[in-house]
N, C-alpha and C. Protein backbone atom coordinates (compact mmCIF):
# COMPACT_ATOMS: atom_id res chain seq x y z
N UNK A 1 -98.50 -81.96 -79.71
CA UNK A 1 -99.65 -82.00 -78.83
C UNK A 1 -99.33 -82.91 -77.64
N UNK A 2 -99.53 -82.38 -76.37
CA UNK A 2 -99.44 -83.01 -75.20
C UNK A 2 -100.37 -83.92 -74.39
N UNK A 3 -100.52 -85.34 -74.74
CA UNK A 3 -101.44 -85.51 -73.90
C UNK A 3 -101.51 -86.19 -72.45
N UNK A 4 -102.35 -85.76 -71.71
CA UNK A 4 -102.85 -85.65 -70.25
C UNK A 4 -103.31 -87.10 -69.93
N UNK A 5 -102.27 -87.40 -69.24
CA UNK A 5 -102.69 -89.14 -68.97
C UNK A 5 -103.98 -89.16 -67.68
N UNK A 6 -103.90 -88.18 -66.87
CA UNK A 6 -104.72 -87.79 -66.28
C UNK A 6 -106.02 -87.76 -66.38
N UNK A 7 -106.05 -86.48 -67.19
CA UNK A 7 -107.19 -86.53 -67.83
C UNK A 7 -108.34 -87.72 -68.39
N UNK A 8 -106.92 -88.37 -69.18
CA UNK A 8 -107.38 -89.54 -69.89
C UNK A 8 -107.93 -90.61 -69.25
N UNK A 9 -107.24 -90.66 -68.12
CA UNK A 9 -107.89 -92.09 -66.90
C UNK A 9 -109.26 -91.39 -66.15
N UNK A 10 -109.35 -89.93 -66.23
CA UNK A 10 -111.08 -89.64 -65.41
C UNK A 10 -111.85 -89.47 -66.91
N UNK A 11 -111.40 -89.32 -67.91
CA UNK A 11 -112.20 -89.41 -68.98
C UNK A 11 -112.99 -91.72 -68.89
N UNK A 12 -111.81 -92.05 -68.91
CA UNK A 12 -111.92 -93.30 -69.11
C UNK A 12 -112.82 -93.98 -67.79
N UNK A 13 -112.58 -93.41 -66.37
CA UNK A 13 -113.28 -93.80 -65.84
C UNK A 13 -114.48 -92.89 -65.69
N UNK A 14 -114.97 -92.29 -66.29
CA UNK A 14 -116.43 -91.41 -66.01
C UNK A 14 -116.89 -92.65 -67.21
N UNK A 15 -116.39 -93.01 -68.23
CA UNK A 15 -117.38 -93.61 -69.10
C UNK A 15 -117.56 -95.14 -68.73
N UNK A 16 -116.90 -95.46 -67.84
CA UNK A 16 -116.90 -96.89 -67.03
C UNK A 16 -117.82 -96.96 -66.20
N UNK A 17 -118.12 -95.73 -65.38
CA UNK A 17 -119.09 -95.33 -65.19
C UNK A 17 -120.79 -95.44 -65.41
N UNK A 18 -120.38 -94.67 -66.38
CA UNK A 18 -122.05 -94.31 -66.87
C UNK A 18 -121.89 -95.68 -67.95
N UNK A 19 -121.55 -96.70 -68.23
CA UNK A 19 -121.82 -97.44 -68.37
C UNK A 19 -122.52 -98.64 -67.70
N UNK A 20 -122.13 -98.86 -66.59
CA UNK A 20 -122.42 -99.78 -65.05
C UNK A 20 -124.03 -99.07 -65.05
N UNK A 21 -123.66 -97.80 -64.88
CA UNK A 21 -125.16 -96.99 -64.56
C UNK A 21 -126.22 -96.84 -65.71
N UNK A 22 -125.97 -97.11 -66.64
CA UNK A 22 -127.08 -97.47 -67.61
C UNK A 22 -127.70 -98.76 -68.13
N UNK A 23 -126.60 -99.73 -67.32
CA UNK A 23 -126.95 -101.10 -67.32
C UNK A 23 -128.18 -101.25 -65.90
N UNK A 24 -127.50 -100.48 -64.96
CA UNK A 24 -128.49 -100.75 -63.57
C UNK A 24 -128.58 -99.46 -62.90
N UNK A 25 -128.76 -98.51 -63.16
CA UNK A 25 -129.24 -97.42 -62.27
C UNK A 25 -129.04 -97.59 -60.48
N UNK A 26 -129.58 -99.05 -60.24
CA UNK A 26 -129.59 -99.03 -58.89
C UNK A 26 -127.89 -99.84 -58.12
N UNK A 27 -126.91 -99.70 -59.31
CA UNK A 27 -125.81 -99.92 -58.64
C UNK A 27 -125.44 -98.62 -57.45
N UNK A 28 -125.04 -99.00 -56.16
CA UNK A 28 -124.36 -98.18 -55.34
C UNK A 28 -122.50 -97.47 -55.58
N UNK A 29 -122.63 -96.19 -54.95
CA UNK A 29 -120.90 -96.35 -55.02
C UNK A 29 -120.33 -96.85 -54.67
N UNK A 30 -120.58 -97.66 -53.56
CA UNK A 30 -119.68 -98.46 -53.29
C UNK A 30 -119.41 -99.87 -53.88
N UNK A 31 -120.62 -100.08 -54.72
CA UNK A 31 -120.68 -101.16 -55.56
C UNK A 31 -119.74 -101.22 -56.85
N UNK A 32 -120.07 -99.94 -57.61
CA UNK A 32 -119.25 -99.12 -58.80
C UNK A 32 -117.74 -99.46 -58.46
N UNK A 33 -117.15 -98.88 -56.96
CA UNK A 33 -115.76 -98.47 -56.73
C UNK A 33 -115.39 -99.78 -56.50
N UNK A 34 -116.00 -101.07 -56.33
CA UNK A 34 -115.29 -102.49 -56.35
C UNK A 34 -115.46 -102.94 -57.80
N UNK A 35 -116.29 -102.79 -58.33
CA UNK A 35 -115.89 -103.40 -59.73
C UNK A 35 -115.32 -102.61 -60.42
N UNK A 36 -114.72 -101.50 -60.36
CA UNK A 36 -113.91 -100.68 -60.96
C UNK A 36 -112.40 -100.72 -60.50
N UNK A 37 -112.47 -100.83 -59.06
CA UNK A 37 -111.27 -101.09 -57.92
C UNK A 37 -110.75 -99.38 -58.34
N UNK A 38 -111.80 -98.77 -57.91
CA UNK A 38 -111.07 -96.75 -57.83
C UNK A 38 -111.84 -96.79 -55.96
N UNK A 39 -111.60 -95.67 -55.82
CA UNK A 39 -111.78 -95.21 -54.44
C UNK A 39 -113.28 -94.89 -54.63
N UNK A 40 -113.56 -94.73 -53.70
CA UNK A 40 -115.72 -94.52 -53.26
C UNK A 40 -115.20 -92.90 -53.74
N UNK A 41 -115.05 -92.38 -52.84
CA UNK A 41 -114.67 -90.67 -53.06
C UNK A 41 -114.36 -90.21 -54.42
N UNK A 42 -113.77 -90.94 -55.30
CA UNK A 42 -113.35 -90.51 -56.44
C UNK A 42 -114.80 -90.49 -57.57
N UNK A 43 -115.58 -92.07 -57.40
CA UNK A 43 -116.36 -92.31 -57.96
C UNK A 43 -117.86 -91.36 -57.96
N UNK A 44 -117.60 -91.34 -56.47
CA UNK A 44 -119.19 -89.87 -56.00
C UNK A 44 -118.97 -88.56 -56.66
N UNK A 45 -117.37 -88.37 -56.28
CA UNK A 45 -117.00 -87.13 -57.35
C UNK A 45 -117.41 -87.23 -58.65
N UNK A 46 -116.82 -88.41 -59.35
CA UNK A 46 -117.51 -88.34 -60.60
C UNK A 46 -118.74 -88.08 -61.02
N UNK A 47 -119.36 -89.04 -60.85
CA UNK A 47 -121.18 -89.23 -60.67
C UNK A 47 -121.73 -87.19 -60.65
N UNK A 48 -121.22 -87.10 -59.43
CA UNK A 48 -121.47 -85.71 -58.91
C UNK A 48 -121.33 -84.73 -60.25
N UNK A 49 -120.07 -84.46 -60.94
CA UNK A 49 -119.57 -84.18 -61.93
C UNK A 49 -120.44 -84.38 -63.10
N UNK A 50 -120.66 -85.59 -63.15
CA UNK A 50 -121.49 -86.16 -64.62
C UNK A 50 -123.14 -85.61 -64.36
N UNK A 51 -123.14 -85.38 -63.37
CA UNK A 51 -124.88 -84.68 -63.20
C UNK A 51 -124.61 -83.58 -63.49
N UNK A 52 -123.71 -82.79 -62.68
CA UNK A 52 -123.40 -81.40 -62.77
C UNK A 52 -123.83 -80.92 -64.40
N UNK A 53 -123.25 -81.72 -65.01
CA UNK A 53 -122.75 -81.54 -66.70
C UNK A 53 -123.71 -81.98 -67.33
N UNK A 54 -124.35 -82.67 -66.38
CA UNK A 54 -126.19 -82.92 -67.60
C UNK A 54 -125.72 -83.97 -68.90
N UNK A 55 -124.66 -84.64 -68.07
CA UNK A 55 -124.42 -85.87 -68.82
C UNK A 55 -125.27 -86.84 -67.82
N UNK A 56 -125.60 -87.12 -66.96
CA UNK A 56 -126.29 -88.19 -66.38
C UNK A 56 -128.09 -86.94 -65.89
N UNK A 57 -128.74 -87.44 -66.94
CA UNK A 57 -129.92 -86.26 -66.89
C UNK A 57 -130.73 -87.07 -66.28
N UNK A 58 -130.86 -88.37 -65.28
CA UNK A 58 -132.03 -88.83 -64.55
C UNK A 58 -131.78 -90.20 -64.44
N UNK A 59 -131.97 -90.61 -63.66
CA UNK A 59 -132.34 -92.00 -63.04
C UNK A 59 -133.46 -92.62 -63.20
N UNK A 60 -133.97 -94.08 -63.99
CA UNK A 60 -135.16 -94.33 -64.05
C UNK A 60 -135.42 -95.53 -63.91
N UNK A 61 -136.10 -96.27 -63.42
CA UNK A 61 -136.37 -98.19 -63.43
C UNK A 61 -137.55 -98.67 -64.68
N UNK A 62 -136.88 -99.14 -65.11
CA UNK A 62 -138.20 -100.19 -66.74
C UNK A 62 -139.09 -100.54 -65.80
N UNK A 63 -140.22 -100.40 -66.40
CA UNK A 63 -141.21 -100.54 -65.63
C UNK A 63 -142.20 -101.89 -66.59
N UNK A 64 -142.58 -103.51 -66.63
CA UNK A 64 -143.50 -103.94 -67.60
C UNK A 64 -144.60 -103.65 -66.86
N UNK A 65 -145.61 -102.54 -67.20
CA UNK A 65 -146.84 -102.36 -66.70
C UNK A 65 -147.59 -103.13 -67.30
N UNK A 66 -147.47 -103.79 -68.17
CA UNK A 66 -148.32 -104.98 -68.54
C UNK A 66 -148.56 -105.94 -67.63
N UNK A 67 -147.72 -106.43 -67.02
CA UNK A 67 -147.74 -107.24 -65.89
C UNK A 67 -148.03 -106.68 -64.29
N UNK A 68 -147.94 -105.41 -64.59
CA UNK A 68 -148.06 -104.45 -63.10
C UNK A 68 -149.79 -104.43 -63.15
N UNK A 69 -150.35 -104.86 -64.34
CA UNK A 69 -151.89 -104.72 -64.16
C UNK A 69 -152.10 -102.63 -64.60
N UNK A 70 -151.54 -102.38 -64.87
CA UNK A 70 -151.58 -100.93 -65.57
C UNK A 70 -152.35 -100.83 -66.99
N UNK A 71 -153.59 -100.07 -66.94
CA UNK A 71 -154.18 -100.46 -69.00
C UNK A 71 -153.39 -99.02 -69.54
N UNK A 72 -152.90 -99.12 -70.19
CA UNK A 72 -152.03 -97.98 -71.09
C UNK A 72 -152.42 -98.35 -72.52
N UNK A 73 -152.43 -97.00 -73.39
CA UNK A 73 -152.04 -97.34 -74.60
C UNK A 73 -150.92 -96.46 -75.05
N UNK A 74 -149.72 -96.36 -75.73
CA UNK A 74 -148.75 -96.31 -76.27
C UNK A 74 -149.01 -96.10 -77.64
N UNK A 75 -148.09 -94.84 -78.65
CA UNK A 75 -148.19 -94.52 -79.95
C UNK A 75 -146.93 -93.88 -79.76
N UNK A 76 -146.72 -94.15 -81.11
CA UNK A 76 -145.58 -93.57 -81.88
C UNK A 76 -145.71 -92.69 -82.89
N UNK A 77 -146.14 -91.98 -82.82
CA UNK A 77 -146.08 -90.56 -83.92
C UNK A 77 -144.98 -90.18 -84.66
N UNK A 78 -145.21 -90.49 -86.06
CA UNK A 78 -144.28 -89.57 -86.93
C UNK A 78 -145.05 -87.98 -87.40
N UNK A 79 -144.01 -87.27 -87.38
CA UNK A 79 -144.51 -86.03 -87.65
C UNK A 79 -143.55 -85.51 -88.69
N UNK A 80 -144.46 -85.13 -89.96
CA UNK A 80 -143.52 -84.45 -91.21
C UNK A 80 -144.10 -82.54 -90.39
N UNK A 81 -142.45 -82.04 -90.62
CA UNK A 81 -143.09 -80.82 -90.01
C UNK A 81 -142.38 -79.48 -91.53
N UNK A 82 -142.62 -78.10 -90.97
CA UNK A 82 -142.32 -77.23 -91.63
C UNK A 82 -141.37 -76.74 -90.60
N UNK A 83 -140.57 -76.38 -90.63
CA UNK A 83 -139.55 -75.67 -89.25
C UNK A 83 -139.97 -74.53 -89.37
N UNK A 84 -139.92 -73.75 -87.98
CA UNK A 84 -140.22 -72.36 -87.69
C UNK A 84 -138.84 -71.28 -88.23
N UNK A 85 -139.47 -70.45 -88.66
CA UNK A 85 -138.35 -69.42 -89.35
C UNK A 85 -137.61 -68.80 -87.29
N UNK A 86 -136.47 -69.24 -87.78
CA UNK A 86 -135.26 -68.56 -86.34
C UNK A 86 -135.22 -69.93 -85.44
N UNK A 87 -135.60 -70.83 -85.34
CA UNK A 87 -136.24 -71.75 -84.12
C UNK A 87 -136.07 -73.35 -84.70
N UNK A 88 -136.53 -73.28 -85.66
CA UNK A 88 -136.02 -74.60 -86.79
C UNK A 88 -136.61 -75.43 -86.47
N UNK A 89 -136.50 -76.76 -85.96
CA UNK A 89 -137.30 -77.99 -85.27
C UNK A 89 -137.72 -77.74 -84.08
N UNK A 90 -136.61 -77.12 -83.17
CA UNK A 90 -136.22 -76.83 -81.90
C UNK A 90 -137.66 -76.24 -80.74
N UNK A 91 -138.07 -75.19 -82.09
CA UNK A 91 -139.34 -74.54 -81.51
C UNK A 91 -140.67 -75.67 -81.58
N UNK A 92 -140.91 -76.09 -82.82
CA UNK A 92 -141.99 -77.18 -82.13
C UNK A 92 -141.96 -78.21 -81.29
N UNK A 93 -140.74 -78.88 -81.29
CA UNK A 93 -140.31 -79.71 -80.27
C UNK A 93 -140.55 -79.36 -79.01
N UNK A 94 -140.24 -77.96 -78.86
CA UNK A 94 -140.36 -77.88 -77.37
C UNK A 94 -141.66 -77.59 -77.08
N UNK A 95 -142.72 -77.24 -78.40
CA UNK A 95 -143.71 -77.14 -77.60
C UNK A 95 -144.96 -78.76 -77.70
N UNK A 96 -144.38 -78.95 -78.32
CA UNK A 96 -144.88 -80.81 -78.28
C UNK A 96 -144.57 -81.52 -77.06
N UNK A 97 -142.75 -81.34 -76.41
CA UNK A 97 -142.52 -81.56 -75.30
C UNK A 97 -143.31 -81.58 -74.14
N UNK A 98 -143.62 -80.37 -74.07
CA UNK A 98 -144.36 -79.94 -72.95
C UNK A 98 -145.71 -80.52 -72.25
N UNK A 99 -146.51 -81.11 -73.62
CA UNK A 99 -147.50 -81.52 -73.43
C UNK A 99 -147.17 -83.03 -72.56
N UNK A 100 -148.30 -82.91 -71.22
CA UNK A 100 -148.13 -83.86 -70.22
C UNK A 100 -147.87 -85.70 -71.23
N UNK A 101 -149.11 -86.03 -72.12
CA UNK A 101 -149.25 -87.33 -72.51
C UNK A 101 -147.84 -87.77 -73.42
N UNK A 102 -146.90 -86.66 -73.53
CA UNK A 102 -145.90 -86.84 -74.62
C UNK A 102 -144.79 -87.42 -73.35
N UNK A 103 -143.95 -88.40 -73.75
CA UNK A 103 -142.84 -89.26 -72.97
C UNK A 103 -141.67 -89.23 -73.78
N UNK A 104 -141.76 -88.55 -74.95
CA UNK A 104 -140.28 -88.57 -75.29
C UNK A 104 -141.09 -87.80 -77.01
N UNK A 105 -140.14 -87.30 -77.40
CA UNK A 105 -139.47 -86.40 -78.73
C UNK A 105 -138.60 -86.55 -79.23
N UNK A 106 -138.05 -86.97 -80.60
CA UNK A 106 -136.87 -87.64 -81.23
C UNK A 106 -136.76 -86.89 -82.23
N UNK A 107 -135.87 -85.81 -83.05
CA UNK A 107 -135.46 -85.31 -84.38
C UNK A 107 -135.41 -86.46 -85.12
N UNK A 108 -135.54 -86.98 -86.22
CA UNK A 108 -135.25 -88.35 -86.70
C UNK A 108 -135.43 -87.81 -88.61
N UNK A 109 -134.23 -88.75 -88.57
CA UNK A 109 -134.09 -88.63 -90.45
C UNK A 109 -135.20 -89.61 -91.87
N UNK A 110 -135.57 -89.05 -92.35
CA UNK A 110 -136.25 -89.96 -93.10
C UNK A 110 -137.57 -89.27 -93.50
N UNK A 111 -138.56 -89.58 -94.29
CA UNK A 111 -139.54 -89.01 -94.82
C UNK A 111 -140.34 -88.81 -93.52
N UNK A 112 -140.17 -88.42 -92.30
CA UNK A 112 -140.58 -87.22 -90.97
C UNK A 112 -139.58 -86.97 -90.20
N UNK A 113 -140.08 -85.87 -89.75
CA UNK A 113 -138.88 -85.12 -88.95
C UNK A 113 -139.03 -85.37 -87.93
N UNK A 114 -139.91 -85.67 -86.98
CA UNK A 114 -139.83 -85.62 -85.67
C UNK A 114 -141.01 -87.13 -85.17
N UNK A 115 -140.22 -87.77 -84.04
CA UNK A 115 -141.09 -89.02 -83.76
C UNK A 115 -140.94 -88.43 -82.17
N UNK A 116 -142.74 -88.80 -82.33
CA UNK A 116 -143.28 -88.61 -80.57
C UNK A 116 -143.87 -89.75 -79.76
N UNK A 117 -143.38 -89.69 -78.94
CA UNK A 117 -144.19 -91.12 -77.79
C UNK A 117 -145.09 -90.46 -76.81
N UNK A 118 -146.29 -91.22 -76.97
CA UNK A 118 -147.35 -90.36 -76.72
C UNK A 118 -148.02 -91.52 -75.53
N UNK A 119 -148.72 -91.49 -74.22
CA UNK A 119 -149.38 -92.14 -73.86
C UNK A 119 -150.77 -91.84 -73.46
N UNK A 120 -152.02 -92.47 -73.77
CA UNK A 120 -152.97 -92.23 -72.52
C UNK A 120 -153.77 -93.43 -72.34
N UNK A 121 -155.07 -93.37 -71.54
CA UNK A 121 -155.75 -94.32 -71.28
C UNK A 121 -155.99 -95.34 -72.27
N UNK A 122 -156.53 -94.64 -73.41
CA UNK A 122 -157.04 -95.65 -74.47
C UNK A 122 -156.49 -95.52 -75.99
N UNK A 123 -156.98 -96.35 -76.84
CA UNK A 123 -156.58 -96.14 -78.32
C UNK A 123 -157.91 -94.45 -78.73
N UNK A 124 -158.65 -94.17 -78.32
CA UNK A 124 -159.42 -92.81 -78.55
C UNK A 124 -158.43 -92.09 -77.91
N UNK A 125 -158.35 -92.37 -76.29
CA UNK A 125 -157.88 -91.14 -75.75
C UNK A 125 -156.23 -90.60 -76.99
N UNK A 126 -155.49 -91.23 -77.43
CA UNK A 126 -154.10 -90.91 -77.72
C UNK A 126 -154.52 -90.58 -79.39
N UNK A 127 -155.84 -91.21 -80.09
CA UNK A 127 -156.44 -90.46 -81.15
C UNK A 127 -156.49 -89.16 -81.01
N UNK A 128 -157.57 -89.04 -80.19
CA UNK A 128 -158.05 -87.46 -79.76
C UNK A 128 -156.67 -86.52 -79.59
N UNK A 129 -155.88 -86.88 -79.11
CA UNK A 129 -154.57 -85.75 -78.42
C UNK A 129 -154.01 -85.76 -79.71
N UNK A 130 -153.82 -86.63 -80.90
CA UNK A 130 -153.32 -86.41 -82.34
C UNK A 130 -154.27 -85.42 -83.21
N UNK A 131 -155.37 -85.60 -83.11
CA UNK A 131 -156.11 -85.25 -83.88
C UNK A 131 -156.47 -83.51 -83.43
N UNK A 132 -156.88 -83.28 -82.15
CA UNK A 132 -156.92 -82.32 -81.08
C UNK A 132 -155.48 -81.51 -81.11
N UNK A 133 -154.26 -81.66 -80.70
CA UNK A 133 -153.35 -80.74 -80.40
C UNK A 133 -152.62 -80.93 -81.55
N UNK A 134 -151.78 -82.47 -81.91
CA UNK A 134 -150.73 -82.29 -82.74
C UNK A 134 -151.03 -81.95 -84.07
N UNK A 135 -151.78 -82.27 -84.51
CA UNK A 135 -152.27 -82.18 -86.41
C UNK A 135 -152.79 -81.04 -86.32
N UNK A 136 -153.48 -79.89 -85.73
CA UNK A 136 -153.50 -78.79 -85.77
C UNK A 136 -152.57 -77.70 -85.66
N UNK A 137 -151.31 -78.15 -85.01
CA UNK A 137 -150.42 -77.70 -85.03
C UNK A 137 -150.16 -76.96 -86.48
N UNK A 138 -149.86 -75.37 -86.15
CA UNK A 138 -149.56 -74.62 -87.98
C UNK A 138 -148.10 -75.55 -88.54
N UNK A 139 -147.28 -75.89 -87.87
CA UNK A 139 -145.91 -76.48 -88.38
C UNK A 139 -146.02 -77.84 -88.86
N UNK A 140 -146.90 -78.45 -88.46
CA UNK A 140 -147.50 -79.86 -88.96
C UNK A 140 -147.81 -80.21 -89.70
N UNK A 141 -147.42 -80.76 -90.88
CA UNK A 141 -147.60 -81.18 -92.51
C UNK A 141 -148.79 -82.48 -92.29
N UNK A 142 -147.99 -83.11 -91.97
CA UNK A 142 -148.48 -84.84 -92.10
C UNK A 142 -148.05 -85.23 -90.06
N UNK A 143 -149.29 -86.14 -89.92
CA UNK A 143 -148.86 -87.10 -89.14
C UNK A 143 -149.35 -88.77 -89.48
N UNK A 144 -148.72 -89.56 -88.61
CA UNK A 144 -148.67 -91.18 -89.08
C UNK A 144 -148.23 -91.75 -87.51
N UNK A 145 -149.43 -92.18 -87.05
CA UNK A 145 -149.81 -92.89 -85.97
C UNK A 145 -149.80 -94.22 -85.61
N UNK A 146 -148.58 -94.77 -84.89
CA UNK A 146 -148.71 -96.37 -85.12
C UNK A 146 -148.99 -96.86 -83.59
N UNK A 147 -149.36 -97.63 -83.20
CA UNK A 147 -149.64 -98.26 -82.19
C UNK A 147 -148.70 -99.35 -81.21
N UNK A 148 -148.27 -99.10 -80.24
CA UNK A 148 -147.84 -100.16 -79.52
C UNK A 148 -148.71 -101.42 -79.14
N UNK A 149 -148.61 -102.42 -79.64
CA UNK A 149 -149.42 -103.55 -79.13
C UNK A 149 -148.51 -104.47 -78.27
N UNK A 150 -147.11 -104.61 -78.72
CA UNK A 150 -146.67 -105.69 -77.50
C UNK A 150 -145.06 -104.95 -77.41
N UNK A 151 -144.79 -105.11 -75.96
CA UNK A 151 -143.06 -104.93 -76.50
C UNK A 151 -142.64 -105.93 -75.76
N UNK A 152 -141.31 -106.27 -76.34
CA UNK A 152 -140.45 -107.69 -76.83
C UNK A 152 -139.56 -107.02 -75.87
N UNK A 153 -138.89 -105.89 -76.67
CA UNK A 153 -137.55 -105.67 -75.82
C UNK A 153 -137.68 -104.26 -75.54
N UNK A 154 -136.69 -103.08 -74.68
CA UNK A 154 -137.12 -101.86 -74.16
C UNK A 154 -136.00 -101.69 -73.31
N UNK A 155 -134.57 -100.16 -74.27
CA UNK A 155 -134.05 -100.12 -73.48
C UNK A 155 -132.57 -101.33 -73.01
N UNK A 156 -132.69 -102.71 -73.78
CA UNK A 156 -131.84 -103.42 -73.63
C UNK A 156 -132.02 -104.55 -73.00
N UNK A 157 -133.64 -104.12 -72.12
CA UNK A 157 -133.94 -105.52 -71.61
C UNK A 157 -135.18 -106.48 -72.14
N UNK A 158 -135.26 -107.86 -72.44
CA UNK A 158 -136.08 -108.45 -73.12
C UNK A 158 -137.20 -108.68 -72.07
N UNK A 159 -138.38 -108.16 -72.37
CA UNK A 159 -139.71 -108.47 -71.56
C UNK A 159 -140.24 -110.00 -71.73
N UNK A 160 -140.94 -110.44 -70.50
CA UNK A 160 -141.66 -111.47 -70.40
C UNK A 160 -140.58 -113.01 -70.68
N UNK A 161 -139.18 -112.95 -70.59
CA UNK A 161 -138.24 -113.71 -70.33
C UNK A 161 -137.73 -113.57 -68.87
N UNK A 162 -137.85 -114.99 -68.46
CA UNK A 162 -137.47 -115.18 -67.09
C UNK A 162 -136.20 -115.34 -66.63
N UNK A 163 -135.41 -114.39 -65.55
CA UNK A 163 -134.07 -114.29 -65.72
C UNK A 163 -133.67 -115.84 -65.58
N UNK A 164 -132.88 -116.68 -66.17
CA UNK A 164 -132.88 -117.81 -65.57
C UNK A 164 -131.20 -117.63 -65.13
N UNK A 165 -130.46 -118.38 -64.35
CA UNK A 165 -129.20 -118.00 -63.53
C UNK A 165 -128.16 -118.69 -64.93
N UNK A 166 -127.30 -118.08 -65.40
CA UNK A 166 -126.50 -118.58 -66.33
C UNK A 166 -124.77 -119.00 -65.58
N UNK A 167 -124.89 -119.03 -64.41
CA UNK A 167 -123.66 -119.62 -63.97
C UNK A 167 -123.49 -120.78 -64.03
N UNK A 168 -122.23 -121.25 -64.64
CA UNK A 168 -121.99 -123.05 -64.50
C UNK A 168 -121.72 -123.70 -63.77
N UNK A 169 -122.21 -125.10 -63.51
CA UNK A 169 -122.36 -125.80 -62.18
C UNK A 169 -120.67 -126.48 -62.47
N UNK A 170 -119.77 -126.61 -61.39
CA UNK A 170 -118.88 -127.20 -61.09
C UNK A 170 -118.41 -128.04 -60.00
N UNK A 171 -118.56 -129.17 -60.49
CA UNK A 171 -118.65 -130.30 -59.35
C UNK A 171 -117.41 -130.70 -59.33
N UNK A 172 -116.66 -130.53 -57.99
CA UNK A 172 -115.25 -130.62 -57.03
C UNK A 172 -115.15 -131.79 -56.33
C-alpha cells in the first residue's frame, strides 16, 4: 500500500483547521494561515472544500441570553420511540426536526432513542408543544421532559466566568 504524503499533509491540515474554527468561528484566513504558517490561498481552498463536503455545516456564536436579558425556556426531551417500518429513526427525526421550537435532534443510546432540544417562551409554552405535537406522535412510546434551569458550561465554554488574562507578568 502506497501512501500519499500529500494527501496526508491536506488531510492533516483541513483538521488543523476545523479545529481553530470550532474553537472561534470568528478566526479570519488570514489569521488561520499565520498560526498554521500555510499560504491564505491554500487555507480558503480548504475551508471552501470543507463546506463544499458538508463537513463545516454552519457558523454560529454562543450566545448567554441570560445575560442578553432574553426570557427563554429550554427542555430536553427524551423520546422512547417505535421506528417506522423502511425509515427506522430517520423518518421521525426528520419530522420532529422540522418543527420550528426544536434546536437540535440526537439518536442517543440508552433506555430512549432520540433526545430533543426544544425551546419556547415559557415552562407551559414547551409543555404544550410536548404534550400537543410530540407525545401524539403514532411512533412515540414514552416521553421524559427535563428542564434547563442554569447552564454552567455550553459547547466548551464556561458561562458567567470572567475571562481573566492568564499571561505571566515578567519583570526585565
Amino acid at each position: 500500500m502506497v501512501i500519499n504524503s500529500e494527501k496526508i499533509g491536506v488531510f492533516l491540515m483541513k483538521n488543523e483547521i476545523l479545529a481553530l474554527l470550532e474553537k472561534d468561528s470568528r478566526l479570519t484566513i488570514s489569521q488561520i494561515a499565520i498560526m498554521l504558517d500555510i499560504d491564505e490561498d491554500k487555507v480558503a481552498a480548504a475551508i471552501r472544500e470543507l463546506e463544499e463536503e458538508s463537513i463545516i455545516v454552519g457558523y454560529k456564536t454562543l450566545i448567554n441570553w441570560e445575560l442578553a436579558g432574553r426570557d427563554t425556556t429550554v427542555a430536553n426531551i427524551e423520546l422512547k420511540l417505535t421506528p417506522q417500518r423502511g425509515g427506522g429513526f430517520d423518518t421521525v427525526a426528520e419530522r420532529i426536526y422540522r418543527f420550528p421550537q426544536v434546536k437540535s435532534v440526537t439518536l442517543i443510546s440508552g433506555s430512549f432513542d432520540l433526545l430533543v432540544t426544544v425551546e419556547g417562551k415559557s415552562f407551559k409554552d414547551v409543555a404544550l408543544f410536548v404534550s400537543e405535537k410530540l407525545a401524539p406522535m403514532e411512533s412515540v412510546v414514552s416521553t421524559s421532559t427535563n428542564f434547563e434551569l442554569k447552564t454552567y458550561k455550553k459547547d466548551g465554554i464556561i458561562f458567567g466566568e470572567k475571562d481573566e488574562d492568564q499571561r505571566e507578568v515578567y519583570n526585565i
